[in-house]
N, C-alpha and C. Protein backbone atom coordinates (compact mmCIF):
# COMPACT_ATOMS: atom_id res chain seq x y z
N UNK A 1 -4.17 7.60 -6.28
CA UNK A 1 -3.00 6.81 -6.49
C UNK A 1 -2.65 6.65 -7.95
N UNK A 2 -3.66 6.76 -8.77
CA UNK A 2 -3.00 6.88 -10.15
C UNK A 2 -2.42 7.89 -11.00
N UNK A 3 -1.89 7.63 -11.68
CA UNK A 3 -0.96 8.90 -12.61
C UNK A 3 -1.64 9.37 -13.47
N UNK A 4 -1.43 10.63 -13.94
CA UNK A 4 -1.72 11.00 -14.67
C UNK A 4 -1.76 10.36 -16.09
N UNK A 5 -3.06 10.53 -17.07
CA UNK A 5 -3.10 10.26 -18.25
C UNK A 5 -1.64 10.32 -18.92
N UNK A 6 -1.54 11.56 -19.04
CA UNK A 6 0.01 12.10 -20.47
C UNK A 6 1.02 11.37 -19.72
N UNK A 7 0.82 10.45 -18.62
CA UNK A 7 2.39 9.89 -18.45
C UNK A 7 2.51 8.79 -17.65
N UNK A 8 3.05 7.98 -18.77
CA UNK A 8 3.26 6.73 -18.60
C UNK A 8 3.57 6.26 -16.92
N UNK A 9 3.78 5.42 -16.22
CA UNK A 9 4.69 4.46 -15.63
C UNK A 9 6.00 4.65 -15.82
N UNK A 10 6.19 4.80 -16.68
CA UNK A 10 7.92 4.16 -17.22
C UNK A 10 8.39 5.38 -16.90
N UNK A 11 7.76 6.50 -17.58
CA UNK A 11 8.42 8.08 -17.83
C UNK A 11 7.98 8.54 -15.85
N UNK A 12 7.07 8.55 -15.64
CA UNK A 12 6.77 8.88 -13.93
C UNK A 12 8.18 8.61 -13.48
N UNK A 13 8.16 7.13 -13.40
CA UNK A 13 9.30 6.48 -12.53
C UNK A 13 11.40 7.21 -12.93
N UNK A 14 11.28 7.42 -14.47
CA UNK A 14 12.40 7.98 -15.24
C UNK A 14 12.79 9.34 -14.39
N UNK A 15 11.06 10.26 -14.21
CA UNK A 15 11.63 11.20 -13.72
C UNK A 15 11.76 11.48 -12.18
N UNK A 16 11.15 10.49 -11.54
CA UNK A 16 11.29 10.62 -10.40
C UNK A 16 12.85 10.01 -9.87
N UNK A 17 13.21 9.20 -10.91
CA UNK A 17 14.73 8.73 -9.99
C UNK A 17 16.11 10.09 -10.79
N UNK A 18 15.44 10.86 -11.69
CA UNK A 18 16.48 11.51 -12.72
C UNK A 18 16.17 13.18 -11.14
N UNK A 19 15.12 12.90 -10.67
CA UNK A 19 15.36 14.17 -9.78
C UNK A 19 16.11 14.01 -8.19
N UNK A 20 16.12 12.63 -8.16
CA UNK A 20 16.25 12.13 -6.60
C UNK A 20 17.64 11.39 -6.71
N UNK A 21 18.11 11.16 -7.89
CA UNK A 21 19.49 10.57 -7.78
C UNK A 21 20.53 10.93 -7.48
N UNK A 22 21.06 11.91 -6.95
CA UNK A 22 22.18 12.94 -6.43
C UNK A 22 22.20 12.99 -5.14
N UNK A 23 20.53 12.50 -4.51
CA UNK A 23 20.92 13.42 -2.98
C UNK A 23 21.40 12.18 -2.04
N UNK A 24 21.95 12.39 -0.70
CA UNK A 24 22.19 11.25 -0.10
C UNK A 24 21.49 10.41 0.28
N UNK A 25 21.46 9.39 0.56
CA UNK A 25 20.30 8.33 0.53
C UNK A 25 19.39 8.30 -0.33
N UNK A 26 19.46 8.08 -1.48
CA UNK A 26 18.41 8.50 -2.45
C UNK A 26 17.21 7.13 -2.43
N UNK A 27 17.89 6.07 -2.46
CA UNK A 27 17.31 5.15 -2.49
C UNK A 27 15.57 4.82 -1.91
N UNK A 28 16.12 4.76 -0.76
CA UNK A 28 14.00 5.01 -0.27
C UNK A 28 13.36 6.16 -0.30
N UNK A 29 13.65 7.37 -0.77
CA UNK A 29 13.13 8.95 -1.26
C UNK A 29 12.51 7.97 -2.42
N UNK A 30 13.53 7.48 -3.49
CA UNK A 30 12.98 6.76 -4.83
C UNK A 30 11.56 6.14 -4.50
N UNK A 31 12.19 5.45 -3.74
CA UNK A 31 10.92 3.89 -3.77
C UNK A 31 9.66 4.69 -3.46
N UNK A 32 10.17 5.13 -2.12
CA UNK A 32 8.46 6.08 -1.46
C UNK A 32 8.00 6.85 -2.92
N UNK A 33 8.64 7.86 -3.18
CA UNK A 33 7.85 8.23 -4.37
C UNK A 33 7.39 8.32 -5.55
N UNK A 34 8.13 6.70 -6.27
CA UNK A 34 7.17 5.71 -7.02
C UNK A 34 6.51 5.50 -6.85
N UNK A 35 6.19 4.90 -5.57
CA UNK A 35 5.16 3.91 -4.57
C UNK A 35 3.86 5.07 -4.68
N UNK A 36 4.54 6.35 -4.26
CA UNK A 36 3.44 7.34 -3.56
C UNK A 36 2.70 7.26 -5.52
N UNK A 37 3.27 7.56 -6.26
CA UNK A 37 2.86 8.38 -7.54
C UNK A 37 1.90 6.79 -8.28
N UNK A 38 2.88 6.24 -8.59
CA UNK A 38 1.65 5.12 -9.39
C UNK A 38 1.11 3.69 -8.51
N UNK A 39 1.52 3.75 -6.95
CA UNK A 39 0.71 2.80 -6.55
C UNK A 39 1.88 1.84 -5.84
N UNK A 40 2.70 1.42 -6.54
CA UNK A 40 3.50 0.37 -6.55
C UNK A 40 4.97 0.52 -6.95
N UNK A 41 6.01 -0.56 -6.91
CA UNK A 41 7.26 -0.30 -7.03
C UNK A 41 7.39 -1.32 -8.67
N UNK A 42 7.32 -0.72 -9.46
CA UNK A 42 7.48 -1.85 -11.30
C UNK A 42 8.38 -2.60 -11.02
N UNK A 43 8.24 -3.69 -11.21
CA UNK A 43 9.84 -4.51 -11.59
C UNK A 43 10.50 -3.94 -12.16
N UNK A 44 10.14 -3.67 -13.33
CA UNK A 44 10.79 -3.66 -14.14
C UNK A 44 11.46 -1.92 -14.26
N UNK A 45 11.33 -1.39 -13.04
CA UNK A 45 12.18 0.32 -12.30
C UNK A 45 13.07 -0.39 -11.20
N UNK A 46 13.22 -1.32 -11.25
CA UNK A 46 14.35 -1.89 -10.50
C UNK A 46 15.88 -1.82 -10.79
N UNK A 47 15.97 -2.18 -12.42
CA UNK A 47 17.30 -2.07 -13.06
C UNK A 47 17.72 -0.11 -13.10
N UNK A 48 16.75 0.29 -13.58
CA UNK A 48 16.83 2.09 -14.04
C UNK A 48 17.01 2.92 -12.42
N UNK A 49 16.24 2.33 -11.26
CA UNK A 49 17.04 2.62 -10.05
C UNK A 49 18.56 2.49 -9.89
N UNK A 50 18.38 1.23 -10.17
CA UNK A 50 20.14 0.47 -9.78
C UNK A 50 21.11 1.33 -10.28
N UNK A 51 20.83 1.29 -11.97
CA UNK A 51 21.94 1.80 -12.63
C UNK A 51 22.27 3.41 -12.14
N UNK A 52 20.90 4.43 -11.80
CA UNK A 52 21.21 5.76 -11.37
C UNK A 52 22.21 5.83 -9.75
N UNK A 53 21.89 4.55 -9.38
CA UNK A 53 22.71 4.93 -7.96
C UNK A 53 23.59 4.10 -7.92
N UNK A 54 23.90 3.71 -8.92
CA UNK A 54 25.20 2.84 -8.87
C UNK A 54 25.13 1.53 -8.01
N UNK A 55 24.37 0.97 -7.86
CA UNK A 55 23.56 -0.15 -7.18
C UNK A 55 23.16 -1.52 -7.91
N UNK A 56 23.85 -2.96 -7.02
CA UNK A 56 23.28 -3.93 -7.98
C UNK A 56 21.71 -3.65 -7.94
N UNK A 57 21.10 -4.64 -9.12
CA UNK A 57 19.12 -4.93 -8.90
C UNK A 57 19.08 -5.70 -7.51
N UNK A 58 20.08 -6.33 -7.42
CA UNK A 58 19.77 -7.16 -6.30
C UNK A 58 19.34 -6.38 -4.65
N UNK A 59 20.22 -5.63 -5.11
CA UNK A 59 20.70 -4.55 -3.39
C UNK A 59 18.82 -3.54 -2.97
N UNK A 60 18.62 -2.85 -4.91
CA UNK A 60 17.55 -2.46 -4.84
C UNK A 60 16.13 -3.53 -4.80
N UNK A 61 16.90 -4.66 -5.07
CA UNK A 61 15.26 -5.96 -4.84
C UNK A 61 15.04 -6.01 -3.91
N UNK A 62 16.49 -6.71 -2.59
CA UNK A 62 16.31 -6.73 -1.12
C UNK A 62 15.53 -5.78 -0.48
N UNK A 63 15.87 -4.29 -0.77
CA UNK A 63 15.24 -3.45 0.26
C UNK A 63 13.75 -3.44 -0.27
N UNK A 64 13.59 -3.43 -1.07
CA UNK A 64 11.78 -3.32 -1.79
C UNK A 64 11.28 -4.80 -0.98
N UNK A 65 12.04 -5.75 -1.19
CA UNK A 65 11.41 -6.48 -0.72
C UNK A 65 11.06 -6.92 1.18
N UNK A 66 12.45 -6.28 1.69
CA UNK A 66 12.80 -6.32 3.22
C UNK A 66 11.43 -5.52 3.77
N UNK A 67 11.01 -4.27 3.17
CA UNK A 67 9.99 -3.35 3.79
C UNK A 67 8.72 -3.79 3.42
N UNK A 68 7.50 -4.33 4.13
CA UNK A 68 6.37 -4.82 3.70
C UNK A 68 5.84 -3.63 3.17
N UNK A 69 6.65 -1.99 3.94
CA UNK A 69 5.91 -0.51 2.86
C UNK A 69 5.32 -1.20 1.27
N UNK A 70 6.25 -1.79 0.67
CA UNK A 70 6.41 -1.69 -0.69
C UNK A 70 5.92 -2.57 -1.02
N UNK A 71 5.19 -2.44 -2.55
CA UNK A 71 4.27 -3.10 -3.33
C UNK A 71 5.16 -3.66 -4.87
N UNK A 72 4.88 -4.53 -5.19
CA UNK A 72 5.79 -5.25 -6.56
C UNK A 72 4.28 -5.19 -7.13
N UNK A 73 2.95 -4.96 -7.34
CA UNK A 73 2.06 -5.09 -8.31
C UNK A 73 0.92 -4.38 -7.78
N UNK A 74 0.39 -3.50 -8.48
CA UNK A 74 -1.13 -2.57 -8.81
C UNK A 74 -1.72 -2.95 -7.57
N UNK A 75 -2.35 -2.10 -6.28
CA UNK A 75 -3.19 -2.67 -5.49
C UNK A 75 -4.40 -2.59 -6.17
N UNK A 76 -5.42 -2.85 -5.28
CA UNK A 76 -6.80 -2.88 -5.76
C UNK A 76 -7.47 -1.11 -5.29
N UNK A 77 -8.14 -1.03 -6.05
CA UNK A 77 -8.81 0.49 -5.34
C UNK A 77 -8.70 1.25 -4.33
N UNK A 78 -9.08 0.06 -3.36
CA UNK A 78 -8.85 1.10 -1.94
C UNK A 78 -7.73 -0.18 -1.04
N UNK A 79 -7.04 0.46 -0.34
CA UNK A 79 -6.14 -0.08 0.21
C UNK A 79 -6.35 -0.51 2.11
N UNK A 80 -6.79 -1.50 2.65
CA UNK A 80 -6.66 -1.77 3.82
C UNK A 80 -5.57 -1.85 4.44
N UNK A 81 -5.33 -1.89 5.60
CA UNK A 81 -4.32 -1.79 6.74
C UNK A 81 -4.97 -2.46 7.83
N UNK A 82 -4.44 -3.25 8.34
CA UNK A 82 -4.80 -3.75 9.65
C UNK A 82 -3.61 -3.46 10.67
N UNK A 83 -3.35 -2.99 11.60
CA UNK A 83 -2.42 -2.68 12.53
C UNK A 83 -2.10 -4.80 13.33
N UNK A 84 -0.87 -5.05 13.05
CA UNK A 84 -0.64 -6.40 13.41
C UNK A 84 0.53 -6.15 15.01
N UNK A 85 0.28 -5.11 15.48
CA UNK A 85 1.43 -4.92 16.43
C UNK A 85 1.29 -5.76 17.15
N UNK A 86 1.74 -5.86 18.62
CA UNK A 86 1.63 -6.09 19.78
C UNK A 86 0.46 -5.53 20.95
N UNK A 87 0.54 -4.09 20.58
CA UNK A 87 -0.80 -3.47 21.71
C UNK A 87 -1.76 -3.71 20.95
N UNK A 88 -2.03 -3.60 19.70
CA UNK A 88 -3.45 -3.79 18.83
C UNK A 88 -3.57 -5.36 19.56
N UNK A 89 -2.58 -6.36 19.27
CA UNK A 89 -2.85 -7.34 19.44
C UNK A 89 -3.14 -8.39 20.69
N UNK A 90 -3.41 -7.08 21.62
CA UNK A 90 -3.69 -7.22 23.03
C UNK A 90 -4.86 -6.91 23.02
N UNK A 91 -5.75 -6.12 21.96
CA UNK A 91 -7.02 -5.79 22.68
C UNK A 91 -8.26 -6.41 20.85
N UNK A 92 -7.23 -7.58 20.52
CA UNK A 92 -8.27 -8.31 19.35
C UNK A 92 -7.62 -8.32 17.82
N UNK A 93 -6.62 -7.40 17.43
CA UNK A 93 -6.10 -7.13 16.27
C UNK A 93 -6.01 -8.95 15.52
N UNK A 94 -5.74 -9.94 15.95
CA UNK A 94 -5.46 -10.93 15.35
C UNK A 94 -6.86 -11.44 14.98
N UNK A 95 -7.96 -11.56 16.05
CA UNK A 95 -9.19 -12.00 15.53
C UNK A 95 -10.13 -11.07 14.70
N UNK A 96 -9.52 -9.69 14.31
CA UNK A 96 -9.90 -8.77 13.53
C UNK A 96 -9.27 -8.92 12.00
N UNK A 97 -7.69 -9.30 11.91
CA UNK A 97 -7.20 -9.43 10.95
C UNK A 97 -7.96 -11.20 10.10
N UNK A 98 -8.07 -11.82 11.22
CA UNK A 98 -8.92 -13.04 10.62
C UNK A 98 -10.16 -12.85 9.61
N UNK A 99 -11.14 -11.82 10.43
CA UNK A 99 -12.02 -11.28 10.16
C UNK A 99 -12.12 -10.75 8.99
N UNK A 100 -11.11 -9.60 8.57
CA UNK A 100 -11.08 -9.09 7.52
C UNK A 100 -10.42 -9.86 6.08
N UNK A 101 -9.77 -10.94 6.24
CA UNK A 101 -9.51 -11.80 5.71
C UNK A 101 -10.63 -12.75 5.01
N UNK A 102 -11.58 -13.18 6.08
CA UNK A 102 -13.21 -13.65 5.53
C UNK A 102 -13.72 -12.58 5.13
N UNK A 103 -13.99 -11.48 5.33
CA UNK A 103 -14.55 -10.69 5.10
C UNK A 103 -14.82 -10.01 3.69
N UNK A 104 -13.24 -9.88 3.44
CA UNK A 104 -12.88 -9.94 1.81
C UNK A 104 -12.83 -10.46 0.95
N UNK A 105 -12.24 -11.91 1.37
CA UNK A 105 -12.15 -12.75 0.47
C UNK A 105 -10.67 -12.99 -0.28
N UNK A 106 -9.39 -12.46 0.83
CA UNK A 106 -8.27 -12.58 0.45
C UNK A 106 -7.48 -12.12 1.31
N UNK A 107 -6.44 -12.88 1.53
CA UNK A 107 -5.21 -12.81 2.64
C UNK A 107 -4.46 -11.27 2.82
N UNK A 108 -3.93 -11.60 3.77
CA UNK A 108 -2.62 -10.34 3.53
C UNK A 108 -1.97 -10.41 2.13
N UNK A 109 -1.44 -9.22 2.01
CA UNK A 109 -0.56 -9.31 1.06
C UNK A 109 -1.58 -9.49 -0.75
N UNK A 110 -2.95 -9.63 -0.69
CA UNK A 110 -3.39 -10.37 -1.80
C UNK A 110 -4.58 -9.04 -1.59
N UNK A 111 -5.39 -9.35 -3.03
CA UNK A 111 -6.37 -8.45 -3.86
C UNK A 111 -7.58 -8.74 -4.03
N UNK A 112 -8.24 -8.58 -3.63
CA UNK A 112 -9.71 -9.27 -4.11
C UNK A 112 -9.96 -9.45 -5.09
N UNK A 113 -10.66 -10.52 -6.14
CA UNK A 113 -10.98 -10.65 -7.62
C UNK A 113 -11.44 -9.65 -7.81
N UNK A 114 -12.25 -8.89 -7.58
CA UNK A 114 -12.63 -7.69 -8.24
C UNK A 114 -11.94 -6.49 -8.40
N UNK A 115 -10.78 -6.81 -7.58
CA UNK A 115 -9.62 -5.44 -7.36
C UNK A 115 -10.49 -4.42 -6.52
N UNK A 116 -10.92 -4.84 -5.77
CA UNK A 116 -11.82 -3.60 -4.96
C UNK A 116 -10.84 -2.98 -4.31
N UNK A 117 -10.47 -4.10 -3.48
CA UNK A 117 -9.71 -3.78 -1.65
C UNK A 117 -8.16 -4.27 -1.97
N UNK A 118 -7.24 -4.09 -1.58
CA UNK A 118 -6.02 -5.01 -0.83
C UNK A 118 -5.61 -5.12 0.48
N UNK A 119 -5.62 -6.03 0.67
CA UNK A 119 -5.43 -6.33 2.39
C UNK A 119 -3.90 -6.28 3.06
N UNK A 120 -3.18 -5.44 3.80
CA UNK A 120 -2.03 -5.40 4.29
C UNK A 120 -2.03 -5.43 5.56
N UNK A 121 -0.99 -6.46 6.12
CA UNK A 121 -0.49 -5.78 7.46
C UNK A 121 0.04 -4.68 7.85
N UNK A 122 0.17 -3.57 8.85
CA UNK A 122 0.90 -2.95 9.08
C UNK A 122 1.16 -3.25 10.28
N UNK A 123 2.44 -2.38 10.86
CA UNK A 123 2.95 -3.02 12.30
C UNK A 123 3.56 -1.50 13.26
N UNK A 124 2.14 -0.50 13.10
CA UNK A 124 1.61 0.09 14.05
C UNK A 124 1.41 1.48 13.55
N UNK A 125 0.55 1.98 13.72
CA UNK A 125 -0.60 3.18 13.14
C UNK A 125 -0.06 4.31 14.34
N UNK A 126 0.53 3.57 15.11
CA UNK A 126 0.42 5.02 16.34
C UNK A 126 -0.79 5.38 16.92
N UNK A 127 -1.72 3.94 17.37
CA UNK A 127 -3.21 4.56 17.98
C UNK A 127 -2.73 3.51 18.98
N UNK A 128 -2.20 3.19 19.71
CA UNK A 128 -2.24 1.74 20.49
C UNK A 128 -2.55 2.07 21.36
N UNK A 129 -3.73 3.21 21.91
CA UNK A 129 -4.79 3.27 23.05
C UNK A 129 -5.76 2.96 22.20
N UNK A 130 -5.85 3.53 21.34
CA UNK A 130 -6.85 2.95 20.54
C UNK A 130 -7.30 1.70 19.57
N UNK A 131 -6.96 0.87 19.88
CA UNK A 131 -6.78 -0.66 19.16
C UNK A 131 -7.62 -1.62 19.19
N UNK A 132 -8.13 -2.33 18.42
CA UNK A 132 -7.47 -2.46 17.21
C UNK A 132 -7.38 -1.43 16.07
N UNK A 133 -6.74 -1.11 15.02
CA UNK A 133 -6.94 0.00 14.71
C UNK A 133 -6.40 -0.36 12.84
N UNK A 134 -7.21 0.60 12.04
CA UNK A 134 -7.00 0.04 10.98
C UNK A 134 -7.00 1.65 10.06
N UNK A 135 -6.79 1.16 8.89
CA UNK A 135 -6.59 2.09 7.82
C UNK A 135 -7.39 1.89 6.84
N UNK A 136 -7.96 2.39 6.15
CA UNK A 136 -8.37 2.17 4.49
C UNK A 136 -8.09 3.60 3.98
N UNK A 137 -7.79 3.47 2.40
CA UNK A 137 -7.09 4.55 1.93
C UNK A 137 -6.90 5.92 2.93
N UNK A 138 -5.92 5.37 4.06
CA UNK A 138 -4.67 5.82 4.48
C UNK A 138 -5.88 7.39 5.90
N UNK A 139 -7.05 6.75 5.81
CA UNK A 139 -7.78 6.96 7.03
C UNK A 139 -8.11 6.19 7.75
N UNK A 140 -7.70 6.45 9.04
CA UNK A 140 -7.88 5.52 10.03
C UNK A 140 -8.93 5.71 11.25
N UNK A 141 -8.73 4.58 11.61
CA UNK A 141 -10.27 4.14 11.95
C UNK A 141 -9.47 2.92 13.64
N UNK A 142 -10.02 3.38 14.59
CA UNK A 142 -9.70 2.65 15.94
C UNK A 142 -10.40 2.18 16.44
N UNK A 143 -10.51 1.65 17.48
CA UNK A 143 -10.97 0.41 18.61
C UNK A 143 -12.45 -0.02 17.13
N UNK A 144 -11.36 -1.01 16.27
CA UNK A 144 -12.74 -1.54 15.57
C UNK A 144 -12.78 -2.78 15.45
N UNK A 145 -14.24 -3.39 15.71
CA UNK A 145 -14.53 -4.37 15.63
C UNK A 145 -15.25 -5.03 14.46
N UNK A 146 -15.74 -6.27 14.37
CA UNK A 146 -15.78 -6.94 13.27
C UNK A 146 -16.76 -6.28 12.29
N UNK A 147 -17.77 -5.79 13.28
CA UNK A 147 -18.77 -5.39 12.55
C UNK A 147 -18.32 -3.70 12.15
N UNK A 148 -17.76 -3.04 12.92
CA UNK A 148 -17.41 -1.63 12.49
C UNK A 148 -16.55 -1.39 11.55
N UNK A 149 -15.23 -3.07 11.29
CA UNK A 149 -14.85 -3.21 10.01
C UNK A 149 -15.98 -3.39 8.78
N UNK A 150 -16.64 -4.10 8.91
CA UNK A 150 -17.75 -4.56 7.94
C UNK A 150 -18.19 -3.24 7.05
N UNK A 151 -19.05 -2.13 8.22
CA UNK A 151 -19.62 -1.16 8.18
C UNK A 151 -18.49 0.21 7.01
N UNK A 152 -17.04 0.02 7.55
CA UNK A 152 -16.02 0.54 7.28
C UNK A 152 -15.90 -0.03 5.71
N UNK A 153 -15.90 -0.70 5.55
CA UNK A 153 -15.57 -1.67 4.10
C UNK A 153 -16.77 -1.53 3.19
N UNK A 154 -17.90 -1.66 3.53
CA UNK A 154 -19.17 -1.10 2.97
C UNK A 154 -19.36 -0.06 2.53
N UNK A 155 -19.21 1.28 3.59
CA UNK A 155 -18.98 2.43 3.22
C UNK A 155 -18.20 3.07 2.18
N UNK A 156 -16.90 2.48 2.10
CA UNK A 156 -15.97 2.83 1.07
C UNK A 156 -16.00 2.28 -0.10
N UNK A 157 -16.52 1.22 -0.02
CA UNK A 157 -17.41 0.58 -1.68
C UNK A 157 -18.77 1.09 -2.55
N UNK A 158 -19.54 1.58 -1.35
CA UNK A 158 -20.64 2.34 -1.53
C UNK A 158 -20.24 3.84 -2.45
N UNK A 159 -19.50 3.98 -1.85
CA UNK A 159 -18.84 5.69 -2.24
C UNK A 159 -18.26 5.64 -3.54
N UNK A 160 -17.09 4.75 -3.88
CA UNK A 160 -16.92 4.11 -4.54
C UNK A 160 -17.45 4.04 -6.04
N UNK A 161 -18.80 3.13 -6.09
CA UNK A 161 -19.80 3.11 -6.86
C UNK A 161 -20.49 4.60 -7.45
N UNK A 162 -20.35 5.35 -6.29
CA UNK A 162 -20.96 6.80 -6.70
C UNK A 162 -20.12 7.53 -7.82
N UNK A 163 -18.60 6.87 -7.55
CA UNK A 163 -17.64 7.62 -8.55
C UNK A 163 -17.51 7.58 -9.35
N UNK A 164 -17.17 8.31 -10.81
CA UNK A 164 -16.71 7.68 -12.00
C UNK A 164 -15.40 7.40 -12.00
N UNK A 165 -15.09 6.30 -12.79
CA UNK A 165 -14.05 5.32 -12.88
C UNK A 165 -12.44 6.15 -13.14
N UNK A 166 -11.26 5.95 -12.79
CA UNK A 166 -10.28 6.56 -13.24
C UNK A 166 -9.77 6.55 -14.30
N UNK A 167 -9.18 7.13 -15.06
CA UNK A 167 -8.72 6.48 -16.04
C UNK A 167 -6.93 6.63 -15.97
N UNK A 168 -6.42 5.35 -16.44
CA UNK A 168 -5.26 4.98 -15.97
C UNK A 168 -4.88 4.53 -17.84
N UNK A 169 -3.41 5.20 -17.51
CA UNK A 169 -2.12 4.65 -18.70
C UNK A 169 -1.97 3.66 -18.60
């Protein structure tokens, strides 16, 4: 999820809206592949969107903000997903999302002090035979329970540790 050394944030985001601004609907092509390239959507690529598509900040705030897709600040390392649907939430997804909430040590939407994990809802993975069903960096993982989250969250911290560190602009 991070960018390359030789290039900034600012310049990533410059050239990703200077290649995507022409086509129709450009707007969520943009966001997704900010989002995809440094992690998150900058505030402060809100105005430099607007102005390429002829768009108030406001119009581009709403939709960043309308889609829980999108991130306004740096996640933490590895990224959780909990599936919050309806079929997940027929076979435990809510007492799983509780779970992972103690588990971490931080809500939806929020980061662990250490920036390890970030915890998100999502609202459906496409496993809903398989449910509850979850994600961490964007592999997923079904019918899991508290402890196979645990095991899941362990694992990817473990690995983790084995790595050397990224280095980020």
């Amino acid at each position: 999820m991070s960018i390359p050394a030789a290039e900034p944030v600012r310049e990533r985001v410059a050239r990703i809206v200077a290649a995507r601004r022409d086509m129709p609907g450009a707007l969520l092509p943009i966001l997704h592949e900010i989002q995809d390239a440094v992690g998150y959507v900058p505030a402060d690529a809100l105005p430099e969107i607007a102005r390429a598509l002829n768009l108030s900040r406001a119009e581009v705030h709403g939709v960043v903000t309308f889609y829980h897709h999108f991130r306004d600040s740096k996640p933490g390392r590895h990224v959780v997903q909990v599936c919050r649907a309806e079929a997940c939430q027929a076979v435990g997804s809510e007492a799983l999302a509780a779970h992972a909430e103690r588990a971490l040590g931080c809500a939806f939407h929020e980061t662990t002090a250490d920036g390890g994990f970030t915890l998100e809802p999502v609202y459906c993975l496409g496993q809903c035979a398989c449910g509850p069903a979850v994600t961490i960096d964007g592999q997923l993982a079904g019918r899991v329970t508290p402890q196979r989250f645990d095991a899941l969250v362990k694992a990817c911290a473990d690995a983790s540790r084995d790595q050397p560190a990224e280095v980020e602009a």
